[in-house]
N, C-alpha and C. Protein backbone atom coordinates (compact mmCIF):
# COMPACT_ATOMS: atom_id res chain seq x y z
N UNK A 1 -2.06 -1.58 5.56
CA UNK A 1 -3.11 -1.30 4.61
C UNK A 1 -4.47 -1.69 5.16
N UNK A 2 -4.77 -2.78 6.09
CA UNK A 2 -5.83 -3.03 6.70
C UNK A 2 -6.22 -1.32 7.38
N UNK A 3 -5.66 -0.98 8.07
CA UNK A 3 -6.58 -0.13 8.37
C UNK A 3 -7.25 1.47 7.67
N UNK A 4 -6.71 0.92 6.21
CA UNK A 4 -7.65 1.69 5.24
C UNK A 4 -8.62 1.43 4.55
N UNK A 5 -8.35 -0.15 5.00
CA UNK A 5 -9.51 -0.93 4.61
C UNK A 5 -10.76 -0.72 4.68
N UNK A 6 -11.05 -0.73 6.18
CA UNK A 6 -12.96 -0.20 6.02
C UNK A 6 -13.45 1.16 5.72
N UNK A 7 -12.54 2.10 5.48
CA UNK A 7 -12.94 3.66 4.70
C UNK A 7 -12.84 3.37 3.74
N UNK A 8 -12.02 2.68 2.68
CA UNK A 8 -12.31 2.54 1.25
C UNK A 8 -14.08 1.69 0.71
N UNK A 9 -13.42 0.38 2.35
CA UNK A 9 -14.99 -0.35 2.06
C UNK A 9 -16.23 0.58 1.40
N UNK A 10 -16.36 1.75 3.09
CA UNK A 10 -17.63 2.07 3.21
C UNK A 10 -17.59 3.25 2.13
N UNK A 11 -16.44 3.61 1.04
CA UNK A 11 -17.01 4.62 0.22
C UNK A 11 -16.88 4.10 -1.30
N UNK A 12 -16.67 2.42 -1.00
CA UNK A 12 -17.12 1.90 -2.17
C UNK A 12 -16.03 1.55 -3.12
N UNK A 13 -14.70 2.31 -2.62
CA UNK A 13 -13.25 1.66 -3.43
C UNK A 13 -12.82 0.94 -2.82
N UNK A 14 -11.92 0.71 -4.09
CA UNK A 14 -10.68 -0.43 -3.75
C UNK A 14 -9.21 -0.18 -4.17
N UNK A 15 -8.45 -0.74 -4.02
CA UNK A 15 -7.53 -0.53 -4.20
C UNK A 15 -6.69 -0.49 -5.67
N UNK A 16 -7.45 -0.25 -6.40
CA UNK A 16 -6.80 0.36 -7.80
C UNK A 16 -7.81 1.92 -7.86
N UNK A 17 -8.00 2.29 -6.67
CA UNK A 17 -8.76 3.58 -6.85
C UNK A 17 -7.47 4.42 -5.91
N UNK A 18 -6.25 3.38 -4.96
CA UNK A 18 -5.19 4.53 -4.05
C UNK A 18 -4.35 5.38 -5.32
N UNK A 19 -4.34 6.26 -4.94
CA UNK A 19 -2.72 7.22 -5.84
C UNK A 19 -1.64 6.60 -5.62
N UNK A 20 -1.51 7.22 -4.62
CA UNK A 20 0.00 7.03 -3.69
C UNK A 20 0.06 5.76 -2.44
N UNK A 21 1.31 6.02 -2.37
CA UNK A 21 0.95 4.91 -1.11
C UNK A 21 2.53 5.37 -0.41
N UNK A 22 2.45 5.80 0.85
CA UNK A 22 3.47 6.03 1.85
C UNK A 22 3.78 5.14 3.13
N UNK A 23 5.00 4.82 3.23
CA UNK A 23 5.25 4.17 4.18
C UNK A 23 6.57 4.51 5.04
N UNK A 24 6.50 4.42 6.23
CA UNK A 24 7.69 5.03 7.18
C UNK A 24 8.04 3.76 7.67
N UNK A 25 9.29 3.42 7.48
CA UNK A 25 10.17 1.90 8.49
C UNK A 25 10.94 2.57 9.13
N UNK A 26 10.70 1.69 10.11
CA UNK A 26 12.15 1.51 11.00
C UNK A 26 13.46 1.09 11.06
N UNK A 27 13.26 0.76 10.00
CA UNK A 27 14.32 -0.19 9.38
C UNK A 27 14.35 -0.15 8.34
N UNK A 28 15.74 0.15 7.63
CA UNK A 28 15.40 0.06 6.25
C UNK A 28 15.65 -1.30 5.91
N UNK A 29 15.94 -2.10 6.33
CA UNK A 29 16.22 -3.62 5.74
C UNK A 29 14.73 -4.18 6.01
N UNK A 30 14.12 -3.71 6.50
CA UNK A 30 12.25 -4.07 5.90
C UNK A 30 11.54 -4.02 4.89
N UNK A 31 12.65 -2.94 4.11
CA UNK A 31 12.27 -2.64 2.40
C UNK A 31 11.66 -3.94 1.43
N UNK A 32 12.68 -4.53 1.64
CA UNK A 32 12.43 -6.16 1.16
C UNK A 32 10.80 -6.67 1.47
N UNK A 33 10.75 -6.74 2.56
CA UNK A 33 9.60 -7.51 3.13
C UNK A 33 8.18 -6.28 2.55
N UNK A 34 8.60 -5.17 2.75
CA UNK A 34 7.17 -3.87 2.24
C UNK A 34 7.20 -4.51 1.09
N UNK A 35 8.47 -4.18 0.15
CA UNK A 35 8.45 -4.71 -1.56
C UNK A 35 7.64 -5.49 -1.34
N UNK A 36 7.60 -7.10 -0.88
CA UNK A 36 6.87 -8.00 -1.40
C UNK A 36 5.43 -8.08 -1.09
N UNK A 37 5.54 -7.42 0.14
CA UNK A 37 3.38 -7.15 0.42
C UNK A 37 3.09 -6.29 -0.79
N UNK A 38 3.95 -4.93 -0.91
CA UNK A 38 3.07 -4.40 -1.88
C UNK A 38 3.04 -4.70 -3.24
N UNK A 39 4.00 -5.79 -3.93
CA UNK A 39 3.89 -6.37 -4.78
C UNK A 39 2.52 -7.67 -4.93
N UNK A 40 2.69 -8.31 -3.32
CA UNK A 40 0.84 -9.29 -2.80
C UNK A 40 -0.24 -8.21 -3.53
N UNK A 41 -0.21 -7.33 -2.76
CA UNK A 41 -1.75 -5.84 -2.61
C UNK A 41 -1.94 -5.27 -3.88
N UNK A 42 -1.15 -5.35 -4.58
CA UNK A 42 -1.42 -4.16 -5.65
C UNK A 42 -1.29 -4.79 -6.93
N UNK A 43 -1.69 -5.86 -7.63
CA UNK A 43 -1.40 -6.91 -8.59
C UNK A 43 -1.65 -6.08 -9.65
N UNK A 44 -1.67 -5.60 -10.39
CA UNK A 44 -2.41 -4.24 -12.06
C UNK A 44 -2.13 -3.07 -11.53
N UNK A 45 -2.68 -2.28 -10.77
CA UNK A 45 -2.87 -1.21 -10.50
C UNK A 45 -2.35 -0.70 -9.65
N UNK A 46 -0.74 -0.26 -9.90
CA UNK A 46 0.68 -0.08 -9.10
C UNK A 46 0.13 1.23 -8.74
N UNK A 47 0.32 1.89 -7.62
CA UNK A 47 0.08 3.43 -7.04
C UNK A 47 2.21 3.59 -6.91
N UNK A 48 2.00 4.80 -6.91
CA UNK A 48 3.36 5.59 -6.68
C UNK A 48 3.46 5.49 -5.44
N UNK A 49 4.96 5.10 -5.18
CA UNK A 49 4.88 4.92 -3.61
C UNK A 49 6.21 5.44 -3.31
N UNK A 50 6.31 6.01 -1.70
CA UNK A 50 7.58 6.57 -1.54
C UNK A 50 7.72 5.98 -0.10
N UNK A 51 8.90 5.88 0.42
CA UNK A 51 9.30 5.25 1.73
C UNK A 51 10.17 6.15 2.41
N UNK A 52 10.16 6.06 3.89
CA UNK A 52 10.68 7.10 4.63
C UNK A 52 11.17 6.35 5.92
C-alpha cells in the first residue's frame, strides 16, 4: 500500500477514498498476515477486496 501512497498524497486522498483493493500472493497461507495489515490500514472505511 505504500506505494500508493504518494499518488493519493499528491491528489489529496486517503484511504477511505480506495474502492477496491487487490492483492496477488504467493502463497496462500499469507492470507492471514494480508488479513491483519488490512484490518491495521483500513480501520472504518473497509474497501472490497479480492485476492489472487
Amino acid at each position: 500500500m505504500s506505494n500508493t501512497e504518494t499518488i493519493r498524497f499528491e491528489a489529496g486522498l486517503g484511504l477511505e477514498h480506495i474502492g477496491q483493493r487487490t492483492v496477488f500472493l504467493t502463497e496462500i497461507s499469507d492470507f492471514a498476515v494480508d488479513k491483519e495489515i488490512y484490518g491495521e490500514a483500513f480501520d472504518k472505511s473497509l474497501p472490497a477486496r479480492s485476492a489472487a
